[in-house]
Protein backbone atom coordinates (compact mmCIF):
# COMPACT_ATOMS: atom_id res chain seq x y z
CA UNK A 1 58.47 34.66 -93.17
CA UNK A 2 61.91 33.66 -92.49
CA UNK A 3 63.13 30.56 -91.38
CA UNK A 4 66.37 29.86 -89.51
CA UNK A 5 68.21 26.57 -88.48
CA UNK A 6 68.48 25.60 -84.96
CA UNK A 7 70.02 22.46 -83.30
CA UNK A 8 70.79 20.65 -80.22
CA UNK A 9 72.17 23.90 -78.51
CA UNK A 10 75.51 23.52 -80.14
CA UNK A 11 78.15 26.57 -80.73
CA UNK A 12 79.60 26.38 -84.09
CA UNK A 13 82.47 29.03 -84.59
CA UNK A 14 83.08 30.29 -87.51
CA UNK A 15 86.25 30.97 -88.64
CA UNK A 16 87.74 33.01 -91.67
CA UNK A 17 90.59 31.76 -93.59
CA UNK A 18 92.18 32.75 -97.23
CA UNK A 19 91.36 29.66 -98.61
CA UNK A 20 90.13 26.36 -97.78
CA UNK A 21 92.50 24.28 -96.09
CA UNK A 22 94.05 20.76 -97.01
CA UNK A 23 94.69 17.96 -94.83
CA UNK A 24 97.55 18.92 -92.11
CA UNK A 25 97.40 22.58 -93.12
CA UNK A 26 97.09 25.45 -90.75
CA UNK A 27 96.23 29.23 -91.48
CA UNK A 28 95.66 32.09 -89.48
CA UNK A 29 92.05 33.19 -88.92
CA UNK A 30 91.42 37.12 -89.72
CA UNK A 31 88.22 36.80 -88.01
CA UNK A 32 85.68 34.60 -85.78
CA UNK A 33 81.97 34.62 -85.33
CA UNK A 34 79.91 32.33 -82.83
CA UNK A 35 76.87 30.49 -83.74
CA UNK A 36 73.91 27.89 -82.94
CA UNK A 37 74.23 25.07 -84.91
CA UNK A 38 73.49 21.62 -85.03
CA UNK A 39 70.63 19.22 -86.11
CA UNK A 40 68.75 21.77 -87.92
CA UNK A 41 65.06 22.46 -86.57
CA UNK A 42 63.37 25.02 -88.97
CA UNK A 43 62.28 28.25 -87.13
CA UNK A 44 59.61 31.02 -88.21
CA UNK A 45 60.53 34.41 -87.62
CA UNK A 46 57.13 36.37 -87.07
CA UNK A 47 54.83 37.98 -84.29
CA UNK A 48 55.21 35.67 -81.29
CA UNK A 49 52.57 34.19 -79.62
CA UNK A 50 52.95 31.76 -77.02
CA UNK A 51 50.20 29.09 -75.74
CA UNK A 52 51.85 26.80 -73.14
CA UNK A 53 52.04 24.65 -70.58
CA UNK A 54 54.89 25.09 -68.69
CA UNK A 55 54.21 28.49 -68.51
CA UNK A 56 56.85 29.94 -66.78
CA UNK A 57 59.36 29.47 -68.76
CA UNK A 58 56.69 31.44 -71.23
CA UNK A 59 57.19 34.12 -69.27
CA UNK A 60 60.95 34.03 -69.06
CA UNK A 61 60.58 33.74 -72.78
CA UNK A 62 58.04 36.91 -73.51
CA UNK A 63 60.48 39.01 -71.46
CA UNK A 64 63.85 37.93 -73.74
CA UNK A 65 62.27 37.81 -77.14
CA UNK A 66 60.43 41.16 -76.82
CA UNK A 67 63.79 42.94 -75.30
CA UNK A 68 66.16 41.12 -77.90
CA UNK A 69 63.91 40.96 -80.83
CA UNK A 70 61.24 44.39 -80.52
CA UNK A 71 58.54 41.39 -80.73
CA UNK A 72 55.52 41.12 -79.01
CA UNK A 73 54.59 38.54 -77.16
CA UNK A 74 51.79 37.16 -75.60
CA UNK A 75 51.96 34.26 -73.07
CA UNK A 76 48.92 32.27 -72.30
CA UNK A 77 48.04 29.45 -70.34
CA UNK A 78 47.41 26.37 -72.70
CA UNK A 79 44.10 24.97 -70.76
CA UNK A 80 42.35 28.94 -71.49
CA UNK A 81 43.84 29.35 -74.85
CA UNK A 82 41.40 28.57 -77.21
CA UNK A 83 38.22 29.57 -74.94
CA UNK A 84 38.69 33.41 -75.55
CA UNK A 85 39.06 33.21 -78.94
CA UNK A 86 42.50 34.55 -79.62
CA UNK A 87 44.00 36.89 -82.14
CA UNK A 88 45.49 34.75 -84.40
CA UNK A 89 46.51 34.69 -88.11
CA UNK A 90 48.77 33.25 -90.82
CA UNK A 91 51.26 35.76 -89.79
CA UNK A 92 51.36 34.59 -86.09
CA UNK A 93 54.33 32.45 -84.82
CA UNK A 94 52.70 29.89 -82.26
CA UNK A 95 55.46 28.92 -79.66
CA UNK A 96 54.42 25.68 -77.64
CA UNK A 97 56.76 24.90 -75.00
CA UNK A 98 55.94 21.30 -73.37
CA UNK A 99 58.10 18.37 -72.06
CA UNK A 100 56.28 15.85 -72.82
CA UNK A 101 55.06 17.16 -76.06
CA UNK A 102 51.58 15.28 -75.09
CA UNK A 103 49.74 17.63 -72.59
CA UNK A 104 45.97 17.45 -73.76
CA UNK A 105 45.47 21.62 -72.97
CA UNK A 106 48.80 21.94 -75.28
CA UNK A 107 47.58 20.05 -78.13
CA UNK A 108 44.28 21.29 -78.35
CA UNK A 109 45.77 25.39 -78.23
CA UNK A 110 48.36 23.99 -80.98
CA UNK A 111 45.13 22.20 -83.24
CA UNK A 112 43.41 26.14 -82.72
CA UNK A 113 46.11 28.16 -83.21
CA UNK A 114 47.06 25.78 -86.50
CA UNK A 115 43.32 26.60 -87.61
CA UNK A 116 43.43 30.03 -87.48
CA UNK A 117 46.43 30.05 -89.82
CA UNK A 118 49.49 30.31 -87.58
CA UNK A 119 52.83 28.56 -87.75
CA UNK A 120 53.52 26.63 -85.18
CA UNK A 121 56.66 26.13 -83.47
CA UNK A 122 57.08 23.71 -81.09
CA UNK A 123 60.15 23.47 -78.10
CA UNK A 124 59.36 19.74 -76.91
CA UNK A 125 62.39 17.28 -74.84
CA UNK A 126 60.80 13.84 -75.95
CA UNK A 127 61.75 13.51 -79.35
CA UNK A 128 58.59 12.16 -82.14
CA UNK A 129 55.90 13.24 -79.32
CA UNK A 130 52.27 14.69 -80.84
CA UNK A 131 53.37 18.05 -80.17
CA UNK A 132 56.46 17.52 -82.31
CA UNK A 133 54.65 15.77 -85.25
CA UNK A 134 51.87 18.38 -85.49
CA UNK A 135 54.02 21.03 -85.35
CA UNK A 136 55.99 22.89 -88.36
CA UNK A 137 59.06 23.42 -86.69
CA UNK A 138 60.63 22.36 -83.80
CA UNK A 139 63.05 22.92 -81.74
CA UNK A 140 64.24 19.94 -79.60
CA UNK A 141 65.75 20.90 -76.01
CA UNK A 142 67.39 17.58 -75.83
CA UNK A 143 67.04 17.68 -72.30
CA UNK A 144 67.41 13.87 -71.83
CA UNK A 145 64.72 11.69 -69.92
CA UNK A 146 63.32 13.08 -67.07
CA UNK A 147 61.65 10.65 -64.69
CA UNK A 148 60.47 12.65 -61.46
CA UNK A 149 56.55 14.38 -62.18
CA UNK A 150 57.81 18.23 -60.99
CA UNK A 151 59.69 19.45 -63.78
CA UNK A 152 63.63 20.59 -63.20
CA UNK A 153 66.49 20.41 -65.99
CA UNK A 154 63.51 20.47 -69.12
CA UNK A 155 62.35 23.35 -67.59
CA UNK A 156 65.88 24.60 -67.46
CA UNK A 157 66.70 23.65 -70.98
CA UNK A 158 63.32 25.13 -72.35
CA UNK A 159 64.98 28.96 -70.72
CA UNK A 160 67.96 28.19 -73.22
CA UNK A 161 65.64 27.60 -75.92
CA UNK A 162 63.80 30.96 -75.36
CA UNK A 163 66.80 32.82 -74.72
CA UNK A 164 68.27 31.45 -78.21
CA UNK A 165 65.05 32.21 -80.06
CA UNK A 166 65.50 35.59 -78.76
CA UNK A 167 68.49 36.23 -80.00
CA UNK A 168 68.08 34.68 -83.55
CA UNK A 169 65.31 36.67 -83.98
CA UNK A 170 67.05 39.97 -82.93
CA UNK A 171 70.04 39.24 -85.24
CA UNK A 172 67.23 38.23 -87.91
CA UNK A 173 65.44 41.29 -87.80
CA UNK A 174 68.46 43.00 -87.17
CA UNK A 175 67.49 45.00 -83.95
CA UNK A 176 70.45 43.30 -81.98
CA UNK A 177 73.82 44.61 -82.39
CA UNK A 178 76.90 41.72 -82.56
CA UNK A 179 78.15 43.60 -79.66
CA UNK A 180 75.46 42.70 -77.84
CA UNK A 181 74.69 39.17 -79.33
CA UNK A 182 78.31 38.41 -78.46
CA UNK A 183 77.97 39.69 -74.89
CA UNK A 184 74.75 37.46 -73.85
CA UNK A 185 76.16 34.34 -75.47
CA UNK A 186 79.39 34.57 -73.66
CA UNK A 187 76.92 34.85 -70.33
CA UNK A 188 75.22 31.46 -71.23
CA UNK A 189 78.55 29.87 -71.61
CA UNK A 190 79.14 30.26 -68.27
CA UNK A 191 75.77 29.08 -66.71
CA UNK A 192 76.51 25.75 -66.30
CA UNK A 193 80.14 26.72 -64.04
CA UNK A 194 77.80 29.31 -62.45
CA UNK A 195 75.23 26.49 -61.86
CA UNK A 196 77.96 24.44 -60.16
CA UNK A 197 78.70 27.18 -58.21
CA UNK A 198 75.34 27.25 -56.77
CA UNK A 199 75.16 23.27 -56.25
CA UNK A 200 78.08 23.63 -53.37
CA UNK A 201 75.63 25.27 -51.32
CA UNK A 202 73.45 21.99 -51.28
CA UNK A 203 74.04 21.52 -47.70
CA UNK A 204 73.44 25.13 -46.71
CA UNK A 205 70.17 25.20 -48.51
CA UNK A 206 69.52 21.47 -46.80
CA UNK A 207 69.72 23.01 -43.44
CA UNK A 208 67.46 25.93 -44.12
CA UNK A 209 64.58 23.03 -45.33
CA UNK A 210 64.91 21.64 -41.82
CA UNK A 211 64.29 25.13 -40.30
CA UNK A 212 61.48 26.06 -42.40
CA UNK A 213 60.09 22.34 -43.49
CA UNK A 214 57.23 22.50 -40.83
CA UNK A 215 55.24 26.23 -42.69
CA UNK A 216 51.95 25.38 -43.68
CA UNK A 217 52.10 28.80 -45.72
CA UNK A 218 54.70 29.96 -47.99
CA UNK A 219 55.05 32.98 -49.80
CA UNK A 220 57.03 33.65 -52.92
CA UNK A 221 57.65 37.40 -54.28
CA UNK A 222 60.30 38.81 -56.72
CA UNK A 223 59.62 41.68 -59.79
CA UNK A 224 60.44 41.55 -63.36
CA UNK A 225 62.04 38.12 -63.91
CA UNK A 226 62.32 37.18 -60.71
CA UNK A 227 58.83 37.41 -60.44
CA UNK A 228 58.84 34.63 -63.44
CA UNK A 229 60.98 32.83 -61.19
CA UNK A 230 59.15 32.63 -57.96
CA UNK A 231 56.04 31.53 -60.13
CA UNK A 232 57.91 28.29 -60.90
CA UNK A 233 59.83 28.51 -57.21
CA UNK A 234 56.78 28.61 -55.36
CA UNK A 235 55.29 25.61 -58.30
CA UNK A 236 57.99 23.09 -57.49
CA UNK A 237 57.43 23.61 -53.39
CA UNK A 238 53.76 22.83 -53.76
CA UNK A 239 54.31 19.84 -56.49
CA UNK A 240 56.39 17.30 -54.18
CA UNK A 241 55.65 19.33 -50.52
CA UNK A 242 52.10 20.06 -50.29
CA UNK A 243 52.59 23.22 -48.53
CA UNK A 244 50.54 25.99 -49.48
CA UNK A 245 52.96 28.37 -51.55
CA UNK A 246 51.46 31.67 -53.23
CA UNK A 247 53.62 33.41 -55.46
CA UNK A 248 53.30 37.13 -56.47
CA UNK A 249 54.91 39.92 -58.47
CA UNK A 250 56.37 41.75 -54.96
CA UNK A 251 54.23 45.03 -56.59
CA UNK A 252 51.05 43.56 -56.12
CA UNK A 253 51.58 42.65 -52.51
CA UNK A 254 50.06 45.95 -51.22
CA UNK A 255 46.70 44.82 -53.29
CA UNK A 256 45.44 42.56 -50.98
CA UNK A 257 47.95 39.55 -50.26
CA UNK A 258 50.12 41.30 -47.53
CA UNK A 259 46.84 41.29 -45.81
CA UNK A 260 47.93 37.41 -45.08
CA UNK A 261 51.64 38.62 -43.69
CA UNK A 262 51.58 37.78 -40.30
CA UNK A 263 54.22 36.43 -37.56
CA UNK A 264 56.14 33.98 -39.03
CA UNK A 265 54.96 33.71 -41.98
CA UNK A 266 57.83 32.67 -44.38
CA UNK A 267 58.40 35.17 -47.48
CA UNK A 268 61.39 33.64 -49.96
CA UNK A 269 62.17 36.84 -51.34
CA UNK A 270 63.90 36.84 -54.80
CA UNK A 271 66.47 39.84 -55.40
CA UNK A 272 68.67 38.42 -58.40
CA UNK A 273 68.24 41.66 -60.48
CA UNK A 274 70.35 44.79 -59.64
CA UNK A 275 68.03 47.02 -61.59
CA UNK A 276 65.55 46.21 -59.08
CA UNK A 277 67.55 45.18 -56.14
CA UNK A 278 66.66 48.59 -54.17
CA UNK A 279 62.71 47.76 -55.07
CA UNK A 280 62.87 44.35 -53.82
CA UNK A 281 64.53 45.98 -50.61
CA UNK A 282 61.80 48.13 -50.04
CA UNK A 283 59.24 45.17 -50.53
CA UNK A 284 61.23 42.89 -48.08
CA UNK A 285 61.06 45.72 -45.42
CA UNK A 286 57.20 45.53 -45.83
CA UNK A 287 56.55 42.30 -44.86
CA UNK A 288 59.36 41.94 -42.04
CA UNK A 289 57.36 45.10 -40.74
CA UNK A 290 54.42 42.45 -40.69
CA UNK A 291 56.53 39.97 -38.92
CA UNK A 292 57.20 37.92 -41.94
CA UNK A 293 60.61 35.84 -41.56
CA UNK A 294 62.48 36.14 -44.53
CA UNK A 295 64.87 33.79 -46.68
CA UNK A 296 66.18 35.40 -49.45
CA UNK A 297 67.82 34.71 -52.86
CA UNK A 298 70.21 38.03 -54.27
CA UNK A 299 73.49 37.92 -55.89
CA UNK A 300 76.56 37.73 -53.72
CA UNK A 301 77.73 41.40 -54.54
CA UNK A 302 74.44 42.56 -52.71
CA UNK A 303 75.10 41.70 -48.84
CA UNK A 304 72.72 44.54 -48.18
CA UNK A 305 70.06 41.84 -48.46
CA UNK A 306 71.35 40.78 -45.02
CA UNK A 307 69.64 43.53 -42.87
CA UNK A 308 66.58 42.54 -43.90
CA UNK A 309 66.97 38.87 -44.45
CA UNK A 310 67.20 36.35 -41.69
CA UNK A 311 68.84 33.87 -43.98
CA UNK A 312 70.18 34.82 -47.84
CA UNK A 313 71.21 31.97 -50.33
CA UNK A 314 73.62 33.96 -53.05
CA UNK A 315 74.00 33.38 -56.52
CA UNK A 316 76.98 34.13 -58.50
CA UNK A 317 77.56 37.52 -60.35
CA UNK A 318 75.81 37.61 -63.82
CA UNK A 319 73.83 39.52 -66.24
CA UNK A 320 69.98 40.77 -64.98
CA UNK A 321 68.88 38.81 -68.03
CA UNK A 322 70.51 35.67 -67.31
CA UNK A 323 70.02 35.45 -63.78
CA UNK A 324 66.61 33.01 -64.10
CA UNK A 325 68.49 30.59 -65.48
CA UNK A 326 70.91 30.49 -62.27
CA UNK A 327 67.73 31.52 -59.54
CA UNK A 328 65.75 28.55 -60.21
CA UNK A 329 68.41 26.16 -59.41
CA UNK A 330 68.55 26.72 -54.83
CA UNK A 331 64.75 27.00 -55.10
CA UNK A 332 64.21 23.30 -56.79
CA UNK A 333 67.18 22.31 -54.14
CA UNK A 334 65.08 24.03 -51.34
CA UNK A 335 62.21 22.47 -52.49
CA UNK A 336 63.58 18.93 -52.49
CA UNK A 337 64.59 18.84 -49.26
CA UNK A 338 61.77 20.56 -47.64
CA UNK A 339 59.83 17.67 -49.57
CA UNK A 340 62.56 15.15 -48.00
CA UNK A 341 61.74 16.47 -44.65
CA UNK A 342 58.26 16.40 -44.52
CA UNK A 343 58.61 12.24 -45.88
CA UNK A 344 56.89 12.68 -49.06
CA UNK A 345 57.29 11.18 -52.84
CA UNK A 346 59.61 13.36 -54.69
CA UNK A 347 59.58 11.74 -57.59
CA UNK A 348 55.80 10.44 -57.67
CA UNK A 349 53.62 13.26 -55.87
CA UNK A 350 50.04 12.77 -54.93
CA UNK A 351 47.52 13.57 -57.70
CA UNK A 352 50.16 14.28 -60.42
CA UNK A 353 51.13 13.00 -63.73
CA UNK A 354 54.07 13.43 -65.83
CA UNK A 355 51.87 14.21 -68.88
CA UNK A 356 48.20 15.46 -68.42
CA UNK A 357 46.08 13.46 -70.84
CA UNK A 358 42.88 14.63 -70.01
CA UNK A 359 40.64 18.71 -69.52
């Protein structure tokens, strides 16, 4: 088992000199090389195996850590965990993503997985939590205090956390070329630009909450990642709006839920990926043949979105991979004020706690 040093999502750049400099001396680097570094949180390279709560950033994580590492992963749902009596072993890696680092469901997969042998590593925001102490390693997303219930930024910093695992443990096993390592690190430098980018659209996405605030039925679709993201889309609508909100993989739709597509029924339609863009097209035509109204969510580069859509929020331009990391951001705006409109608690919603302390 290997073990690698992760911090408080810091870059440290390396730099290659002839010798090692004294005070007021400067040399000319031959080369450079980018790194994570900071506090140092001990990490296990092995087969990943992920029991969680916040699960869709599980599922954001399975898909980068199998495509950057050649790992497989397995996500499951932390309340279900232990009740089908996993495959588990000393040479599992146990990744338990949680906020709070006090969920019951969370603890009680980690105390299972722990007594079947594995190593557990933890990515937890509130620093000294159960989750933390009872874990080997772990890897702190220093997401600062987060007061409201629904979950926004630590679910945002817990993507950043999967994405770096992922490409540790590609450079680790060696299946990632620097090329490539360079490339997607360069990309998640410019999230949070890309994010502000997306955050000047606030009042754009504000007006299309008062059009659509008044759906008792909402339906989230997307494939591959997106799909991932219109889990946790179609999550943050119900947590502080009470609508009804269904998400699906847009793949599945013609098993049985486009059966609900009717007029007017709202479908936010997630497009990020160019891979899939044409897919998602195709999908999007299927419910507007049902007389579903459509908002969608594509890239700006991909106007063709528009002849389907009857209102598009864009995203700027970016890699497939990183694109969850920018999606999520309108669709906890949208949410927000759709919540605002309809004169409920944001911050405290009915029948919700911050951390779920009991089965």
């Amino acid at each position: 088992m290997k073990v690698l040093n992760f911090g408080s999502l810091n870059l440290d750049y390396v730099y290659q000199v002839e010798s090692i400099l004294i005070p007021g001396e400067t040399q000319a680097s031959k080369s450079r090389q980018t790194f994570c570094g900071g506090k140092g949180l001990n990490q296990s390279i092995a087969l990943a195996k992920a029991g969680i709560p916040v699960y869709h950033a599980g599922l954001i994580g399975k898909t980068v850590i199998e495509k950057l590492a050649g790992i497989s992963v397995e996500v499951d749902v932390a309340s279900e965990f232990r009740y089908r009596d996993p495959f588990v072993d000393e040479n599992t890696l146990f990744i338990a993503i949680s906020q709070s680092g006090e969920t019951l469901d969370t603890l009680a997969a980690l105390r299972e997985a722990k007594r079947k042998g594995a190593r557990i590593l933890s990515v937890v925001n509130v620093v000294g939590s159960s989750v933390a102490r009872e874990s080997d390693d772990v890897f702190y997303t220093w997401a600062g205090p987060e007061i409201a219930v629904a979950s926004t930024k630590a679910y945002t910093t817990q993507l950043v956390c999967m994405y770096l695992i992922g490409l540790y443990m590609g450079r680790a096993k060696g299946s990632l070329e620097d090329s490539v390592y360079r490339t997607y690190i360069e990309e998640l430098l410019t999230v949070p630009e890309k994010i502000e980018e997306v955050l000047k659209q606030e009042r754009q996405i504000a007006d299309l909450a008062k059009k659509y605030y008044k759906r008792d039925n909402i339906f989230f679709i997307g494939r591959g990642m997106d799909a991932a993201v219109s889990y946790e889309g179609s999550l943050k609508l119900k947590e502080i709006s009470y609508i009804n909100s269904f998400a699906i993989a847009a793949g599945e739709l013609k098993h049985g839920t486009i059966a609900l597509i009717e007029d007017g029924t709202l479908v936010v339609s997630i497009a990020a990926q160019d891979r899939l863009f044409e897919k998602m097209l195709s999908n999007i035509q299927e419910v507007k043949a049902r007389g579903a109204d459509i908002l969608a969510l594509a890239k700006e580069s991909n106007t063709a979105v528009e002849r389907q859509a009857d209102d598009v929020i864009y995203i700027p331009e970016c890699m497939d991979e990183i694109t969850p990391l920018i999606s999520i951001v309108p669709l906890q705006i949208l949410a927000y004020y759709i919540a605002k409109q309809r004169g409920c608690d944001i911050d405290k919603p009915k029948n919700l706690a911050k951390s779920v302390t009991v089965e």
